[in-house]
N, C-alpha and C. Protein backbone atom coordinates (compact mmCIF):
# COMPACT_ATOMS: atom_id res chain seq x y z
N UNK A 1 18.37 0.74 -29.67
CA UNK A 1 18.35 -0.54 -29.00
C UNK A 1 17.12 -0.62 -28.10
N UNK A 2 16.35 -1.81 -28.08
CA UNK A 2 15.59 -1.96 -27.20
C UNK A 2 15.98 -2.48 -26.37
N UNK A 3 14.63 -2.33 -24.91
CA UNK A 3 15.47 -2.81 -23.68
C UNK A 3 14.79 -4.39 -23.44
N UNK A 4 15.77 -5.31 -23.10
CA UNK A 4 15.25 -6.45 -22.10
C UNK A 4 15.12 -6.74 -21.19
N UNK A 5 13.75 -7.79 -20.84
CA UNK A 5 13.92 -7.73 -19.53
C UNK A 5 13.93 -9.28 -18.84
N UNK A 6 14.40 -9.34 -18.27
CA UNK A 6 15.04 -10.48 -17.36
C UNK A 6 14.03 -10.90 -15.77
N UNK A 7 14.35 -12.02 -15.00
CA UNK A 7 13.37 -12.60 -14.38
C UNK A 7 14.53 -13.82 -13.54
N UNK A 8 14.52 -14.31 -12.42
CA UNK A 8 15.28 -15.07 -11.65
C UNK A 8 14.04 -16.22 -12.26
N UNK A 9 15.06 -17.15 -12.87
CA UNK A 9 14.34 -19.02 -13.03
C UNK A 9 13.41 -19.78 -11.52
N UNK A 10 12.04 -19.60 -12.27
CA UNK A 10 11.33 -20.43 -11.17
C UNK A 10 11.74 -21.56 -10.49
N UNK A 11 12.32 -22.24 -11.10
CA UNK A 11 13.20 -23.33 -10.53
C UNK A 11 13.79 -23.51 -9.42
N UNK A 12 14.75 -22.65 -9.58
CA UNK A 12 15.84 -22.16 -8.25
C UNK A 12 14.85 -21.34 -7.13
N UNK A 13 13.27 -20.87 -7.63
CA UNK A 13 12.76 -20.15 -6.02
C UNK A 13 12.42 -20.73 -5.83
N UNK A 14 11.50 -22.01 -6.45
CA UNK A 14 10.53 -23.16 -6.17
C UNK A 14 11.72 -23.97 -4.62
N UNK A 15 12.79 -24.06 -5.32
CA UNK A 15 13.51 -24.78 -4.37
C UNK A 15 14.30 -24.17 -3.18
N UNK A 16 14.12 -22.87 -3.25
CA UNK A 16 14.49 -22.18 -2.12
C UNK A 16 13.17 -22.01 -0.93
N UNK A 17 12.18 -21.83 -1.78
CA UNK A 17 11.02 -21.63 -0.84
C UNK A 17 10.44 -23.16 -0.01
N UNK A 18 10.86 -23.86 -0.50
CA UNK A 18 10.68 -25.41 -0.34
C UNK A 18 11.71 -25.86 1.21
N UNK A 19 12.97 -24.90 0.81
CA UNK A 19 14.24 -25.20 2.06
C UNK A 19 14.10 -24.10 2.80
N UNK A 20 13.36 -22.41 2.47
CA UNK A 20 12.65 -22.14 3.52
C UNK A 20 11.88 -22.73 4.59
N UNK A 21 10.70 -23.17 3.72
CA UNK A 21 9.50 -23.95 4.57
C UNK A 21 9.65 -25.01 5.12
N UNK A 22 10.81 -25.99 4.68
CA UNK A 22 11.19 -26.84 5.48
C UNK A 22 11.71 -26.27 6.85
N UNK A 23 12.46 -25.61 6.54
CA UNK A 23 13.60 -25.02 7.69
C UNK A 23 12.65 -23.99 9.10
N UNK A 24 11.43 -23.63 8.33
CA UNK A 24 10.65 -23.25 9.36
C UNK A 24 9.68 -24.15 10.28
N UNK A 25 9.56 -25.39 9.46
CA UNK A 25 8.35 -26.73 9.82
C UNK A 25 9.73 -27.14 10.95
N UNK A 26 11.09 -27.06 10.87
CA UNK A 26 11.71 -28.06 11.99
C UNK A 26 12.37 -27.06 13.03
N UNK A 27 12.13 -25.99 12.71
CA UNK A 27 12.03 -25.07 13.83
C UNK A 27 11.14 -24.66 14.51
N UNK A 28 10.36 -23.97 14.08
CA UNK A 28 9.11 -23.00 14.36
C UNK A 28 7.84 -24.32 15.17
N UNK A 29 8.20 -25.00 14.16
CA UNK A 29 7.31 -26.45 15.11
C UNK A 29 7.54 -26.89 16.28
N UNK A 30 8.77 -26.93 16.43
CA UNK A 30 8.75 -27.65 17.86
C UNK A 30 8.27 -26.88 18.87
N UNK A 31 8.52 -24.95 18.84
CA UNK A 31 8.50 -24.35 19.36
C UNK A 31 7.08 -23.91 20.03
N UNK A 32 6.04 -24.21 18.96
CA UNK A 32 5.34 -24.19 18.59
C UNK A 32 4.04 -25.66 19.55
N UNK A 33 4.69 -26.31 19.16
CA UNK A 33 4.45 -28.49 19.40
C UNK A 33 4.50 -27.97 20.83
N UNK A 34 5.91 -28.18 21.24
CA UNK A 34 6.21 -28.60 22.99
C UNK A 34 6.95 -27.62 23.73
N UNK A 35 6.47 -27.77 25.04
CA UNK A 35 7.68 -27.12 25.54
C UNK A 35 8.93 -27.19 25.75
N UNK A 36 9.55 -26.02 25.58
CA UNK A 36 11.08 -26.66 25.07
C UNK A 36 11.93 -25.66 26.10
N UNK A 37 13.12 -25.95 26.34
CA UNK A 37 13.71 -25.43 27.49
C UNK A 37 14.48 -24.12 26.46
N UNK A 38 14.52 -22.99 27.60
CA UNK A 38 14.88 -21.82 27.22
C UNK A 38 16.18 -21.69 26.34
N UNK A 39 17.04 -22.31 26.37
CA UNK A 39 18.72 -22.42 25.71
C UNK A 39 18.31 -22.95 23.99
N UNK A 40 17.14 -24.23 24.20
CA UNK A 40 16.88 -24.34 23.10
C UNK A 40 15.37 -23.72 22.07
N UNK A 41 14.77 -22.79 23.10
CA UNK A 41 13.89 -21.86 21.99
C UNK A 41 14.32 -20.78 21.79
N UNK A 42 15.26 -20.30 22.13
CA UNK A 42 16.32 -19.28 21.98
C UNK A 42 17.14 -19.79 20.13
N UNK A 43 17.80 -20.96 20.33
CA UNK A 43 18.51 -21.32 19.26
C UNK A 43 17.35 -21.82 18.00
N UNK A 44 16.20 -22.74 18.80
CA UNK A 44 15.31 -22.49 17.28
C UNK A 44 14.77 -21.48 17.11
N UNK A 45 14.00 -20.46 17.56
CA UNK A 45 13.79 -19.32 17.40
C UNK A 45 14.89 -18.46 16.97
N UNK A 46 15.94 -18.01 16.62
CA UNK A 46 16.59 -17.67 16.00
C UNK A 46 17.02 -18.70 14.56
N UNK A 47 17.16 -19.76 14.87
CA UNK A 47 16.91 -20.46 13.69
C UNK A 47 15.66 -19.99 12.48
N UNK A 48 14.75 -20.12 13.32
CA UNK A 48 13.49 -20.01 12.26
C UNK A 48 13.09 -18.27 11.75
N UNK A 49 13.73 -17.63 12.79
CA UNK A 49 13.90 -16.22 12.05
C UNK A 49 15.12 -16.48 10.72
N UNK A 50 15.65 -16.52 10.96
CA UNK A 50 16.58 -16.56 9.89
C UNK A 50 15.99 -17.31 8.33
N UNK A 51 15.28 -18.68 8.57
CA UNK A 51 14.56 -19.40 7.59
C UNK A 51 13.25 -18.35 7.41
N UNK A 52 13.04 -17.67 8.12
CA UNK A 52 11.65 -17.00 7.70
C UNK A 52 12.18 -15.44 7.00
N UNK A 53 13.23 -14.98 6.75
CA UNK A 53 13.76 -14.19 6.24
C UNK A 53 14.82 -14.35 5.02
N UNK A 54 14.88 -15.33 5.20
CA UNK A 54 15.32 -16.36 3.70
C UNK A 54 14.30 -16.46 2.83
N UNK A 55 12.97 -16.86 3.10
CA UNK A 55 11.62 -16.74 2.51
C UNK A 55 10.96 -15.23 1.75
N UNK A 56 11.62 -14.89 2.83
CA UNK A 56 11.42 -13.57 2.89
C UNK A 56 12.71 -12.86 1.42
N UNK A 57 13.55 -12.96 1.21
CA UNK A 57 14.64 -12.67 0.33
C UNK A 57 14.50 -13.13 -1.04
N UNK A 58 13.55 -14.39 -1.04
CA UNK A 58 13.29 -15.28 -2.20
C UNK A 58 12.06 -14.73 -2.50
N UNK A 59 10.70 -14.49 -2.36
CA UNK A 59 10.03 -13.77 -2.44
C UNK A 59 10.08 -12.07 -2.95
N UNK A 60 11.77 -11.66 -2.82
CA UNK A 60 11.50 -10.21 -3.21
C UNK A 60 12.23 -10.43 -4.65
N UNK A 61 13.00 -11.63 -4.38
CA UNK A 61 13.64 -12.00 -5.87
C UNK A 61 12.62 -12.57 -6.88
N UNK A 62 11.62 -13.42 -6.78
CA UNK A 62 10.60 -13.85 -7.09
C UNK A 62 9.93 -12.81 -7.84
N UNK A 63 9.54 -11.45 -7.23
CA UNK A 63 8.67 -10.40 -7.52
C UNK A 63 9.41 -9.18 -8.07
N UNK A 64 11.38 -9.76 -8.26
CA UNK A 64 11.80 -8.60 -8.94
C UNK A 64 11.44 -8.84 -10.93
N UNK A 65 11.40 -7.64 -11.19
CA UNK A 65 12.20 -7.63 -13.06
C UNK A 65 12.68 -7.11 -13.04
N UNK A 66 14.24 -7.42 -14.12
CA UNK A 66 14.94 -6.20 -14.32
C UNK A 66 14.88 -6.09 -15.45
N UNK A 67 15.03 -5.03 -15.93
CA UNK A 67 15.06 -4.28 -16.82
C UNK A 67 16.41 -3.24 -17.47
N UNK A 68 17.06 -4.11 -18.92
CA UNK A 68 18.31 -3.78 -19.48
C UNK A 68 17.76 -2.82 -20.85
N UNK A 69 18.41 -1.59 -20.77
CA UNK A 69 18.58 -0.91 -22.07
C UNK A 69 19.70 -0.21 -22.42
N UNK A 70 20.19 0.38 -23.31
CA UNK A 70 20.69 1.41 -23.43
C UNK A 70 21.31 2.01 -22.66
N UNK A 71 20.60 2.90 -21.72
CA UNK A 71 20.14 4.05 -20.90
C UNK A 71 21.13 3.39 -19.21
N UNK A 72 20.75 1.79 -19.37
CA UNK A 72 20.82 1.37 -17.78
C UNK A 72 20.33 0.59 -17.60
N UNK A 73 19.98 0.41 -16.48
CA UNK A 73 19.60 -1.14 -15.74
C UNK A 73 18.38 -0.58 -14.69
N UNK A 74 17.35 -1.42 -14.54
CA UNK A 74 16.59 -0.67 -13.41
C UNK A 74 15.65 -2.56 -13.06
N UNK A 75 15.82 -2.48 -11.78
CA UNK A 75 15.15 -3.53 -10.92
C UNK A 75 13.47 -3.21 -10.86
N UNK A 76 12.89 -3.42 -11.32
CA UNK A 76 11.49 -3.38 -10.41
C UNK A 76 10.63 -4.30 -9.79
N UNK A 77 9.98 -4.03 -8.46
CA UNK A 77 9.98 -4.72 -7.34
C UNK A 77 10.27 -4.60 -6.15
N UNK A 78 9.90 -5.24 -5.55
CA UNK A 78 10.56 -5.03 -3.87
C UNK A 78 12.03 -4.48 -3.91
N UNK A 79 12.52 -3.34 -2.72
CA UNK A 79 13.81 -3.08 -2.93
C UNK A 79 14.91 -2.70 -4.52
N UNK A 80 13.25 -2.43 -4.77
CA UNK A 80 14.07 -2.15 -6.61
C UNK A 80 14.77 -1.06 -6.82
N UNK A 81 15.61 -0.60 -7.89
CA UNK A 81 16.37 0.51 -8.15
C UNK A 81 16.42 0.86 -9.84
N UNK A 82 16.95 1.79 -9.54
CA UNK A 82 17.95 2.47 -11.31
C UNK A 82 18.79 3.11 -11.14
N UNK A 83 20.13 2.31 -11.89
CA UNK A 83 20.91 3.17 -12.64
C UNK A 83 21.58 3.47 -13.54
N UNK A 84 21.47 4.53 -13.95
CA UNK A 84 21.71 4.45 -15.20
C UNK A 84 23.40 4.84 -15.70
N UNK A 85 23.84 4.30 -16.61
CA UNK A 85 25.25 4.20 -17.65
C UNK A 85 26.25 5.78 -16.78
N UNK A 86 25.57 6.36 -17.41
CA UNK A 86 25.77 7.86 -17.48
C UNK A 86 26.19 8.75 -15.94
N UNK A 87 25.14 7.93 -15.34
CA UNK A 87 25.47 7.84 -14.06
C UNK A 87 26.35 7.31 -12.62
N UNK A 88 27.06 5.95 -13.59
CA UNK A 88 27.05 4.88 -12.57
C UNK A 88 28.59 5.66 -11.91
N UNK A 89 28.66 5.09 -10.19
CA UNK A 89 29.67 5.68 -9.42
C UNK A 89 30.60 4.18 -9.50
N UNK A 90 29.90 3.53 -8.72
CA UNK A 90 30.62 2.33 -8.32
C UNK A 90 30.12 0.82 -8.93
N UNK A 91 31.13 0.09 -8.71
CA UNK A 91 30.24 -1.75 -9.63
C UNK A 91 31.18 -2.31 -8.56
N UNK A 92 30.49 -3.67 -7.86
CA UNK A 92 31.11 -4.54 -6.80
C UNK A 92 30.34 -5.66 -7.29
N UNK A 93 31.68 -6.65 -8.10
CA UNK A 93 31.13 -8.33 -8.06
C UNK A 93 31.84 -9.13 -7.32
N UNK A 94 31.02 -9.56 -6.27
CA UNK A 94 31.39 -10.39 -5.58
C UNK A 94 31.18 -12.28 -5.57
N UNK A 95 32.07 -12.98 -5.76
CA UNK A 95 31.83 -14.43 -5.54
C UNK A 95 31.74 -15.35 -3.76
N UNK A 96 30.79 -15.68 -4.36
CA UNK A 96 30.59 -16.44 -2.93
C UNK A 96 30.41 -17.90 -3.08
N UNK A 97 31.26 -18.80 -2.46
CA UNK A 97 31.80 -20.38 -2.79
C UNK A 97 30.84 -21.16 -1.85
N UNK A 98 29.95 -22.01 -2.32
CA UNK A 98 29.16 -22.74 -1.45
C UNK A 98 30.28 -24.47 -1.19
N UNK A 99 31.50 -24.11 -1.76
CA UNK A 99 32.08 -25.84 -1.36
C UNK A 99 33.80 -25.06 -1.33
N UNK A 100 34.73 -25.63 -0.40
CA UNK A 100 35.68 -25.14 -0.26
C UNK A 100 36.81 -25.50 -1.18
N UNK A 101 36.66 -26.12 -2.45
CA UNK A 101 37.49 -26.17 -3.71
C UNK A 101 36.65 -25.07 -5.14
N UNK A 102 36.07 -24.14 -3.96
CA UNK A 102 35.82 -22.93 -5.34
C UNK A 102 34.98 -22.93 -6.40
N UNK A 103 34.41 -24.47 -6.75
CA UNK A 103 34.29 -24.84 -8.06
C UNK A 103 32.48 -24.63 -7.82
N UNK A 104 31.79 -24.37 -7.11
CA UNK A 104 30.21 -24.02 -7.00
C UNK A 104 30.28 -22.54 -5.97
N UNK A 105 29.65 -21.71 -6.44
CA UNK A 105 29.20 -20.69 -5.90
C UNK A 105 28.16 -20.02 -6.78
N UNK A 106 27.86 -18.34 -6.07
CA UNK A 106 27.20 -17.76 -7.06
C UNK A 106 27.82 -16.33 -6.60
N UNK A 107 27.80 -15.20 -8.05
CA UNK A 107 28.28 -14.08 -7.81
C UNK A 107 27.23 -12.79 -7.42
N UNK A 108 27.55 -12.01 -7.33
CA UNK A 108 26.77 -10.88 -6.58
C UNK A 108 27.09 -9.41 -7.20
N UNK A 109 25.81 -8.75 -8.09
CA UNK A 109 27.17 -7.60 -8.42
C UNK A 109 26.05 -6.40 -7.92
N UNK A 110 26.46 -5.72 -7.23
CA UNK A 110 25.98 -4.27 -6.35
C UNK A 110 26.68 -2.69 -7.57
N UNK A 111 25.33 -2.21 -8.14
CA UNK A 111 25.71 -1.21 -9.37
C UNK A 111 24.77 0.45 -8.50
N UNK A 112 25.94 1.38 -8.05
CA UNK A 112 25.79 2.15 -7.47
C UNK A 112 25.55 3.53 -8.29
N UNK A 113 24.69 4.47 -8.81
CA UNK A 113 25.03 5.85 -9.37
C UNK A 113 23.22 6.26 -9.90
N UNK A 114 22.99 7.43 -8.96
CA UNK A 114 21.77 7.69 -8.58
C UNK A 114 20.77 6.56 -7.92
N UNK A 115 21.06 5.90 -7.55
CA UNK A 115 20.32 4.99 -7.31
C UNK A 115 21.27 3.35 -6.68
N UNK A 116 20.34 2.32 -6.63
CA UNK A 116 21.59 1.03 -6.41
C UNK A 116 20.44 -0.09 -6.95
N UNK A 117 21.22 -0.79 -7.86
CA UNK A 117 20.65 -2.17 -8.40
C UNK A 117 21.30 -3.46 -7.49
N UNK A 118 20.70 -4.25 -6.98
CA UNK A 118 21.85 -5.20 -6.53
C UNK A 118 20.74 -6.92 -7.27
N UNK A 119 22.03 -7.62 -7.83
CA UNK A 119 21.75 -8.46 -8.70
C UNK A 119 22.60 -9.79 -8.07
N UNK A 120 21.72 -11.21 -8.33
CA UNK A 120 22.21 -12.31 -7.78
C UNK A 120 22.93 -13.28 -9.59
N UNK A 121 23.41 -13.75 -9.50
CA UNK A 121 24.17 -14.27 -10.66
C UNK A 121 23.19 -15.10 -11.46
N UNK A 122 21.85 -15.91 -10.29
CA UNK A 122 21.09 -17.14 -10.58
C UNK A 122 20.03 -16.29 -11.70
N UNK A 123 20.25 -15.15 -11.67
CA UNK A 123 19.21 -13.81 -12.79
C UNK A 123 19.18 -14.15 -14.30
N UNK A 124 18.47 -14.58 -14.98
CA UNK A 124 18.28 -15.14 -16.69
C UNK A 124 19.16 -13.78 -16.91
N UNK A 125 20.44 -13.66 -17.76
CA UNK A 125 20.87 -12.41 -18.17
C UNK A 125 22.04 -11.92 -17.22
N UNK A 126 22.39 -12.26 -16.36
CA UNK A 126 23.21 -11.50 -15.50
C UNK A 126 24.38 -11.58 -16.35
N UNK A 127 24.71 -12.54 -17.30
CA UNK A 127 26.14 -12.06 -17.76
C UNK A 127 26.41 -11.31 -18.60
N UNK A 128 24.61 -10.98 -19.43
CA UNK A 128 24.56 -9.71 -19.86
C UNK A 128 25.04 -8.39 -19.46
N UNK A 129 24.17 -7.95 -18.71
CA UNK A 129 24.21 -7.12 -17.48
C UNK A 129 25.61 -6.96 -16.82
N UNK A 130 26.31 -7.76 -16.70
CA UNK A 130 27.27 -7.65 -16.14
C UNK A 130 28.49 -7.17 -17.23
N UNK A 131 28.49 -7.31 -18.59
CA UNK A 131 29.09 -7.15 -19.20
C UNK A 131 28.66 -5.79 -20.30
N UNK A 132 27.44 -5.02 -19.94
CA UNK A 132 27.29 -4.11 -20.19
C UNK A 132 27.80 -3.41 -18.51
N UNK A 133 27.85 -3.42 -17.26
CA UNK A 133 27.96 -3.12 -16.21
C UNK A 133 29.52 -2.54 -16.22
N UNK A 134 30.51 -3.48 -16.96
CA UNK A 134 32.01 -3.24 -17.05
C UNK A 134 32.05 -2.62 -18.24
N UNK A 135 31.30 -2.56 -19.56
CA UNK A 135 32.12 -1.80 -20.54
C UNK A 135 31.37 -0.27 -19.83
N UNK A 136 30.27 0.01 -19.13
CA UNK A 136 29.95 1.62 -18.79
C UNK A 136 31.34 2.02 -17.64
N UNK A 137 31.68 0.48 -16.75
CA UNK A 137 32.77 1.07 -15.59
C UNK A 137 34.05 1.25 -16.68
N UNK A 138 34.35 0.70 -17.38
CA UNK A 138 35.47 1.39 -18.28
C UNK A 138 35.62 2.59 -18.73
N UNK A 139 33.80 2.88 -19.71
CA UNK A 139 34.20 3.94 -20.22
C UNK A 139 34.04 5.12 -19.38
N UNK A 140 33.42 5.28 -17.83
CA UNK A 140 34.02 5.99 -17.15
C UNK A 140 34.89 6.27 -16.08
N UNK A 141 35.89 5.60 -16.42
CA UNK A 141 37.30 5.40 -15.92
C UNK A 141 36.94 4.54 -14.37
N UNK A 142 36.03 4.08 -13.52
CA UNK A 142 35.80 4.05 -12.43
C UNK A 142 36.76 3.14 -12.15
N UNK A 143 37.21 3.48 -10.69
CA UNK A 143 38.62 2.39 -10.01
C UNK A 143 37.41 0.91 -9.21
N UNK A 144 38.07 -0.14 -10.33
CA UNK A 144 37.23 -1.25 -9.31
C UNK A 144 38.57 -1.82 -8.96
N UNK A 145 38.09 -2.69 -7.53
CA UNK A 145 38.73 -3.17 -6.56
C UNK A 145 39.44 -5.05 -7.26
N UNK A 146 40.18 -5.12 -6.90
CA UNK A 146 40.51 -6.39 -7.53
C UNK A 146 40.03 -7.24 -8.10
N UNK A 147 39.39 -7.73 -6.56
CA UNK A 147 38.47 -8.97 -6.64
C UNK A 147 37.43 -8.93 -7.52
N UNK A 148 37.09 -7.89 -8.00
CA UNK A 148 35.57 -7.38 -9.02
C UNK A 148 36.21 -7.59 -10.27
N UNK A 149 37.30 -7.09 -10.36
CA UNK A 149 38.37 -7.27 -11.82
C UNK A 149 38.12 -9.03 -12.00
N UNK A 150 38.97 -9.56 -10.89
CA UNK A 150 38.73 -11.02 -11.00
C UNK A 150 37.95 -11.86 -11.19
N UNK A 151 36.71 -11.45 -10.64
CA UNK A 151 35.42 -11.99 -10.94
C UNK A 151 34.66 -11.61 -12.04
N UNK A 152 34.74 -10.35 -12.59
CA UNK A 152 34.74 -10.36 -14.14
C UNK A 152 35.12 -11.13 -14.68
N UNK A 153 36.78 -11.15 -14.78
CA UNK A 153 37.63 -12.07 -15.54
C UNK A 153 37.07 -13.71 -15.66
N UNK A 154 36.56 -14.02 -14.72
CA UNK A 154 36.09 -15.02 -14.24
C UNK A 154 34.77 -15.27 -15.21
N UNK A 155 34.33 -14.65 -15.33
CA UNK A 155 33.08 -14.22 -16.13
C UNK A 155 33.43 -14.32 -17.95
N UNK A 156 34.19 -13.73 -18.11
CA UNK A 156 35.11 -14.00 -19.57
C UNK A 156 34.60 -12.40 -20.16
N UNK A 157 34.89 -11.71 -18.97
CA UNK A 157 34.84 -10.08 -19.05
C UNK A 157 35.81 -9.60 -18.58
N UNK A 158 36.36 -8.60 -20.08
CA UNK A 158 37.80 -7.90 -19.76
C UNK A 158 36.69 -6.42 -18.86
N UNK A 159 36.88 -6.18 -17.46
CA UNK A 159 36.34 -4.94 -16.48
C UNK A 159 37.70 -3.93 -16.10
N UNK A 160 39.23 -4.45 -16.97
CA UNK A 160 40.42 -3.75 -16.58
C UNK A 160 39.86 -2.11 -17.04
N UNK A 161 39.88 -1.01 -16.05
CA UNK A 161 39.48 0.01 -16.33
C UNK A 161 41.00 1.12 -17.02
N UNK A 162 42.13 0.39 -16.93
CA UNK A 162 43.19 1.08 -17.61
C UNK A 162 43.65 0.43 -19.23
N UNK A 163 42.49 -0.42 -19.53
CA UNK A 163 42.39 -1.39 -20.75
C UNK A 163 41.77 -0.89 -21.82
């Protein structure tokens, strides 16, 4: 088998880096512009750290590849990793709901053994990946935690490790 490799859709950074840079122009500016009383350059200044480390997060996603074979999975890039099948200890997919009827979010899956891959759902391939991620946690018996079961399931991946 050869390996593929995968890339987060320009799309989705174009528009993150866009609600970065916004989010720093209505912070960092004023601070910047006028003088502003201490209670509130305290709150935009922590504001605009936060937008400038959001930039900062999209940029390392921007400059990751990952890379699927056989063998494993390996990130390269900022904060990149490998690990491989043979190896893997632990798998954590997590969902995170951007509206409080469930129905928009994105998942998160953290792949632990020699190393740590951590992968955002918005990834060309992640349901690849994720479904090579559960048949290696099966075939070495590893205990995942519910919610990872569920969010597999969710996925239209049987991850039951007594299955």
């Amino acid at each position: 088998m050869t390996g593929e490799t995968f890339r987060y859709p320009k799309g989705p950074l174009l528009a993150d880096y866009a609600r970065s840079g916004g989010g720093l122009v209505l912070t960092a500016g004023p601070l910047l512009a006028v003088d502003v009383a201490v209670w509130a350059g305290v709150a935009l200044g922590t504001a605009a750290l936060l937008f400038a480390l959001f930039g900062l997060r999209t940029a390392q996603r921007h400059a990751t590849v990952v890379e699927l074979d056989e063998d494993g999975v390996r990130a390269r890039g900022p904060l990149g990793g490998r690990v491989s099948w043979s190896e893997l200890r632990s798998v954590r997919l997590t969902y995170y709901s951007t509206r409080r009827d469930r129905r928009e979010g994105w998942m998160h899956m953290t792949l632990r053994g020699g190393g740590t891959v951590k992968l955002e759902s918005s990834l060309d391939g992640f349901d690849l990946i994720a479904e090579r991620a559960a048949a290696a946690a099966r075939a070495r018996r590893l205990p995942l935690g519910e919610a990872t079961v569920q969010n597999f399931a969710a996925l239209g991946i049987d991850a039951d490790p007594e299955a």
